[in-house]
N, C-alpha and C. Protein backbone atom coordinates (compact mmCIF):
# COMPACT_ATOMS: atom_id res chain seq x y z
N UNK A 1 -21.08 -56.74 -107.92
CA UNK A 1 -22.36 -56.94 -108.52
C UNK A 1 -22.88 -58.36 -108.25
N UNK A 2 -22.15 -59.20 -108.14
CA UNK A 2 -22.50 -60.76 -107.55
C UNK A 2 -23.04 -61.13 -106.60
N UNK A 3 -22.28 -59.88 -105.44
CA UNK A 3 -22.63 -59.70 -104.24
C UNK A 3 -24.18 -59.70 -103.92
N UNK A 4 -24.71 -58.99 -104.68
CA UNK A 4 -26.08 -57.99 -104.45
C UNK A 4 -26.73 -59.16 -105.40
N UNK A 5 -26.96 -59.84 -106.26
CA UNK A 5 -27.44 -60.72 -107.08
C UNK A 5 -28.04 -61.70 -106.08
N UNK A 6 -26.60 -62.33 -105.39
CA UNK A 6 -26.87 -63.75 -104.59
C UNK A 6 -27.49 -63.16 -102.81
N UNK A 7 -27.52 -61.94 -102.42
CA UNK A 7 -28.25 -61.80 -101.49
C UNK A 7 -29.36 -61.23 -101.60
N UNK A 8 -30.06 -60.91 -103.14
CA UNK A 8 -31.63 -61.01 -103.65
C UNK A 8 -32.27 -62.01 -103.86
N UNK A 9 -31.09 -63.34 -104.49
CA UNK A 9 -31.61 -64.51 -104.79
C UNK A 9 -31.94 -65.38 -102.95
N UNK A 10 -30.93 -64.71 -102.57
CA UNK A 10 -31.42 -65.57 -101.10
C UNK A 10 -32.59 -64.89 -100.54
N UNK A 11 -32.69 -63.53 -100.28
CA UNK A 11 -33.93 -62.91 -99.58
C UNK A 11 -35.13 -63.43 -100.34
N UNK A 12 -35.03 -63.84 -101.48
CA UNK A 12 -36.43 -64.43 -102.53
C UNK A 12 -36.43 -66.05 -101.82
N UNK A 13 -35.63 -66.30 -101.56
CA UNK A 13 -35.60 -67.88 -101.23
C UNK A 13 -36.47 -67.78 -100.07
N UNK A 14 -36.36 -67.08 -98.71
CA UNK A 14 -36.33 -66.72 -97.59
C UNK A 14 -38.15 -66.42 -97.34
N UNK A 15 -38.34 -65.51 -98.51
CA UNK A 15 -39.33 -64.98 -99.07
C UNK A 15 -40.04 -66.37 -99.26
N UNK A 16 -40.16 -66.84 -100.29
CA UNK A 16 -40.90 -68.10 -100.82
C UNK A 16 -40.85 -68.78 -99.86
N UNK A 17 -40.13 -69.36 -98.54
CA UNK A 17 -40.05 -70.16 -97.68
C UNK A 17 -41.47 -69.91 -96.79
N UNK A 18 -41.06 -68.49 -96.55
CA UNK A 18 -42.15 -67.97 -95.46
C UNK A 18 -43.54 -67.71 -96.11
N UNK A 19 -43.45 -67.41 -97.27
CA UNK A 19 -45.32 -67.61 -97.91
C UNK A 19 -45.43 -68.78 -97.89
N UNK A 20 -44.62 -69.80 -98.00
CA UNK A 20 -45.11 -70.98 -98.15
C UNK A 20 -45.60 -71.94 -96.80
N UNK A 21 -44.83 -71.35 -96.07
CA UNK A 21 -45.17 -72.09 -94.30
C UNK A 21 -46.37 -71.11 -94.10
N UNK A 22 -46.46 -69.90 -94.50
CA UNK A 22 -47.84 -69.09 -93.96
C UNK A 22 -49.38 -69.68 -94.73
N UNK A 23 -48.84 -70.17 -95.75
CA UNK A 23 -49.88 -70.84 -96.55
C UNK A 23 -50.60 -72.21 -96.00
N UNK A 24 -49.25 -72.98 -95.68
CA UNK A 24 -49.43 -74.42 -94.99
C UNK A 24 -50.21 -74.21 -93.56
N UNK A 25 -49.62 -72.98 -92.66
CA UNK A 25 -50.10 -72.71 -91.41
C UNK A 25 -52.23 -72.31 -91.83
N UNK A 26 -52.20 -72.09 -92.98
CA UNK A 26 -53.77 -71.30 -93.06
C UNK A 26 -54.41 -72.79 -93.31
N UNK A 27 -54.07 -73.53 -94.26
CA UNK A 27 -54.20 -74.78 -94.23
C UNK A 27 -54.65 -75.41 -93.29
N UNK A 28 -53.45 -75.63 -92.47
CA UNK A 28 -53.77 -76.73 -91.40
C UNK A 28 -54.91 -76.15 -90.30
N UNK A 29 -54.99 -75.12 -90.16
CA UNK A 29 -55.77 -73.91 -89.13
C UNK A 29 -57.54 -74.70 -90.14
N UNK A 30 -57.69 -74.52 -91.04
CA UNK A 30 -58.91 -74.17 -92.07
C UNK A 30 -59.32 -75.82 -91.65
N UNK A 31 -58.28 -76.69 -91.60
CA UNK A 31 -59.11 -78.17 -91.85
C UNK A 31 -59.05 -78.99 -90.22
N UNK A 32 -58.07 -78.36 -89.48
CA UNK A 32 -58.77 -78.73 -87.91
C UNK A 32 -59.69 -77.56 -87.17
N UNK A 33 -59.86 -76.68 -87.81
CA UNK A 33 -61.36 -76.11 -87.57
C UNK A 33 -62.56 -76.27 -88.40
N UNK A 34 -62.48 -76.66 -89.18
CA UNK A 34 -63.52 -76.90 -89.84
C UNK A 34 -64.10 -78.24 -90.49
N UNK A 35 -62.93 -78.82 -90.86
CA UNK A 35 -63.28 -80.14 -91.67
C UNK A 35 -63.18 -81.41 -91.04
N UNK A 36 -62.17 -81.05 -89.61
CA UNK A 36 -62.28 -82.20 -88.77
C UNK A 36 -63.20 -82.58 -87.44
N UNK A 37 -63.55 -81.44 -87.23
CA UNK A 37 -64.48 -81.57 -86.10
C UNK A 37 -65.60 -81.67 -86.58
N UNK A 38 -66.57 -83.00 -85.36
CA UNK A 38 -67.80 -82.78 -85.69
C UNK A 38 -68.61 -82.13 -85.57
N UNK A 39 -69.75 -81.83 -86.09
CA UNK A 39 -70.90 -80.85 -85.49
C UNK A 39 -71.32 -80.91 -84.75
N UNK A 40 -71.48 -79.46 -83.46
CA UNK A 40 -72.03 -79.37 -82.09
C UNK A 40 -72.88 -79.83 -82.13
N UNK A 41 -73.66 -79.97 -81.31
CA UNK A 41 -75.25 -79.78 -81.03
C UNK A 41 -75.60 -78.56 -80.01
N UNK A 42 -76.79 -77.70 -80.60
CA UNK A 42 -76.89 -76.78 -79.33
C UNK A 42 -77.25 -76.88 -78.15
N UNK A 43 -76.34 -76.39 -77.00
CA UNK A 43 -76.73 -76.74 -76.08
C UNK A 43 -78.14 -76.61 -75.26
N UNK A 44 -78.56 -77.60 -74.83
CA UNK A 44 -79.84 -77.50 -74.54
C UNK A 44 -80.26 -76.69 -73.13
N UNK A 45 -79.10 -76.70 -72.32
CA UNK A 45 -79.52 -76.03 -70.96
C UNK A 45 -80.01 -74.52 -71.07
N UNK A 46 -80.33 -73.85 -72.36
CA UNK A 46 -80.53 -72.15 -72.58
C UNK A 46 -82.01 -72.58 -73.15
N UNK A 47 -82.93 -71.72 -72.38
CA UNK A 47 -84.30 -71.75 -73.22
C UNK A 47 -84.84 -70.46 -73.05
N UNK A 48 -85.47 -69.94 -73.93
CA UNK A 48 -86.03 -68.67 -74.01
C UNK A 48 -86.86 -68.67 -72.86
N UNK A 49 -86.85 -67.29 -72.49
CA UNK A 49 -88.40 -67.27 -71.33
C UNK A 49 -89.72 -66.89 -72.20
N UNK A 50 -90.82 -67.51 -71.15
CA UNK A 50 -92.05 -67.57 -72.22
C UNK A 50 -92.75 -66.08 -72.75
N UNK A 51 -93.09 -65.83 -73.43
CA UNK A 51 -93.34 -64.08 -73.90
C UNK A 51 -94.45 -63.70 -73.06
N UNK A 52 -94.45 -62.31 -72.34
CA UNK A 52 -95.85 -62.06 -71.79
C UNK A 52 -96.55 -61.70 -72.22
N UNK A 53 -97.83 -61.47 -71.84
CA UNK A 53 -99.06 -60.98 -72.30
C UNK A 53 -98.78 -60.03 -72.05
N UNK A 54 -99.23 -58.97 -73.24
CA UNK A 54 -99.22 -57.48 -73.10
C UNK A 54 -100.83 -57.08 -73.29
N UNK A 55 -101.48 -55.84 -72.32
CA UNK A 55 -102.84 -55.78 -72.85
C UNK A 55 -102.80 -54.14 -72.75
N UNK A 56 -103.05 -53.42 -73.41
CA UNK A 56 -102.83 -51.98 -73.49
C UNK A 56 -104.33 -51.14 -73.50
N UNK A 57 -104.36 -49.67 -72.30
CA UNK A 57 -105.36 -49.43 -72.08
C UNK A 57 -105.66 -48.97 -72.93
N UNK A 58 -107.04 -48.34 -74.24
CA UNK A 58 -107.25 -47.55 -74.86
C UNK A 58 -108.16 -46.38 -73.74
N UNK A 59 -108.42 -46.63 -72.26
CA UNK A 59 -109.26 -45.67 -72.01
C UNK A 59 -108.89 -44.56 -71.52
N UNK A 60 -107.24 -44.22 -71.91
CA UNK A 60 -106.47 -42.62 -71.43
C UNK A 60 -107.20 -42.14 -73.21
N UNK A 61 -107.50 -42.83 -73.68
CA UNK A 61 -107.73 -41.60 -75.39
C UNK A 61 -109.36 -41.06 -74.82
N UNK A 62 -109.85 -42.15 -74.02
CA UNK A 62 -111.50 -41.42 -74.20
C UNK A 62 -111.26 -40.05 -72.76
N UNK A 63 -110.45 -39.94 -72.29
CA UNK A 63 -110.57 -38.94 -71.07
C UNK A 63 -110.25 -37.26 -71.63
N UNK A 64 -111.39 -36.49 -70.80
CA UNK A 64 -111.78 -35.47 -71.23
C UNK A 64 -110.05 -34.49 -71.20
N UNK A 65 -109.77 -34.43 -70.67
CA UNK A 65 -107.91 -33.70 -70.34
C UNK A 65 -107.36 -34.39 -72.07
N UNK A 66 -107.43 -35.44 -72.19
CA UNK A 66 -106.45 -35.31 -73.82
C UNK A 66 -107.59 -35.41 -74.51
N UNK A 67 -109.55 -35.22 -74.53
CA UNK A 67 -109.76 -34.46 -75.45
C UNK A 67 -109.32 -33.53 -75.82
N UNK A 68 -109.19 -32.51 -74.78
CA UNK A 68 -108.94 -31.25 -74.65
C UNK A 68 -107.73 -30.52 -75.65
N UNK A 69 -106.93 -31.32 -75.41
CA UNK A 69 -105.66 -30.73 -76.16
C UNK A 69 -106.06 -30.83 -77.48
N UNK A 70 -106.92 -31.28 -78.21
CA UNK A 70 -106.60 -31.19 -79.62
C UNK A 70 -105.36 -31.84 -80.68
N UNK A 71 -105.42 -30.98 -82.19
CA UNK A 71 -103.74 -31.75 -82.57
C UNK A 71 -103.26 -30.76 -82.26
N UNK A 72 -101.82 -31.05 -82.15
CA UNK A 72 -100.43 -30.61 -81.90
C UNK A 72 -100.03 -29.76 -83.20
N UNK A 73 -100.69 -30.10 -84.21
CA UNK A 73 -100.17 -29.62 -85.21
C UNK A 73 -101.10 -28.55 -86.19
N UNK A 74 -100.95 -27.43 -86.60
CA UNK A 74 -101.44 -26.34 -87.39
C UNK A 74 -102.11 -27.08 -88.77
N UNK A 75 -103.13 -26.30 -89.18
CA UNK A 75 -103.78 -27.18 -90.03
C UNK A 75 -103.03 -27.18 -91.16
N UNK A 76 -102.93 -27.99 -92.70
CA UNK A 76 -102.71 -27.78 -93.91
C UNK A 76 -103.30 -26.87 -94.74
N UNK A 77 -102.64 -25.64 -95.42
CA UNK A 77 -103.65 -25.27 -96.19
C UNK A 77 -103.03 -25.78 -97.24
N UNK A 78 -103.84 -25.74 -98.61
CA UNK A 78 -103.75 -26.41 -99.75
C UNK A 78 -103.15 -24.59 -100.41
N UNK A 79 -102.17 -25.13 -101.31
CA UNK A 79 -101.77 -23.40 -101.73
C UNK A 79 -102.58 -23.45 -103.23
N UNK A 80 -102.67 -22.11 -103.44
CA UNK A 80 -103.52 -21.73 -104.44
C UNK A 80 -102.69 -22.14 -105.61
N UNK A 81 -103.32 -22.40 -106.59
CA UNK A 81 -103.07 -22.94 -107.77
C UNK A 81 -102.29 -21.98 -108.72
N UNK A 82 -101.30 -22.47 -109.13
CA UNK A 82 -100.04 -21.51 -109.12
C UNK A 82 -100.42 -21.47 -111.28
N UNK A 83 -100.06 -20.09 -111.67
CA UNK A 83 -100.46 -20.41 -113.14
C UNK A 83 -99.39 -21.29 -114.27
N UNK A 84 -97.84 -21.72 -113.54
CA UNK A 84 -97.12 -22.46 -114.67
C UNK A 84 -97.33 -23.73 -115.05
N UNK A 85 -96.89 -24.04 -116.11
CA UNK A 85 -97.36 -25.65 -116.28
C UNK A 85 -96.18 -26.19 -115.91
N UNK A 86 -96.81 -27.85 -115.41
CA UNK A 86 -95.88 -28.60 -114.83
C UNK A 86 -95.09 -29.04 -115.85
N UNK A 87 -93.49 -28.88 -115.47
CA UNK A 87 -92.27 -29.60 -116.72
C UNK A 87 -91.85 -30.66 -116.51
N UNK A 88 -92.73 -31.88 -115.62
CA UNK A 88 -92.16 -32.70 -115.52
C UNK A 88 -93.32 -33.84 -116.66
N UNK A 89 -94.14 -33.01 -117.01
CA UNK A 89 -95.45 -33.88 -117.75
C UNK A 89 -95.35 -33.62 -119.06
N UNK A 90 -95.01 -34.66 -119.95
CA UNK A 90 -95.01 -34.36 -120.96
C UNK A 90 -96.20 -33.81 -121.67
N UNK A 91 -96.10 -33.28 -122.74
CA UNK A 91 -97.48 -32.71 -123.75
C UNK A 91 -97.92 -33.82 -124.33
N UNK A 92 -99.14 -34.05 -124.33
CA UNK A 92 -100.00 -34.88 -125.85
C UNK A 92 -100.09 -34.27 -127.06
């Protein structure tokens, strides 16, 4: 029973050793990336290209071929007025 005691107490030792160097390792990682270096500057050799002019025809809408077609879509009818009352409206 001693046996098994002192090779839990060591695997805990072993244990605590290695969270503790994994802790120190996040550490040292966190403050020479971040806290010790100075701030870049962006590099200047990248510049956007200048935006073009876009000018768009409206005179394919006035031509007689897509008068022609009409809409695409079937008209709305409005449905006839149904006799229940609505239950989402309260009464006065």
């Amino acid at each position: 029973m001693a046996i098994t005691f002192i090779q839990q107490k060591k695997r805990q030792q072993i244990l605590v050793f290695l969270v503790a160097g994994m802790a120190i390792l996040a550490l040292l990682v966190l403050w020479f990336g971040f806290f010790s270096s100075a701030p870049r500057e962006a590099s200047s050799s990248f510049s956007l290209p200048s935006p073009r002019e876009v000018s768009i025809d409206f005179g394919v809408f006035e031509n007689p071929v897509f008068q022609e077609l009409g809409s695409p879509f079937p008209p709305v009818e409005v449905p006839a007025k149904t006799e229940k009352a609505n239950p989402f409206i309260r009464p006065r």
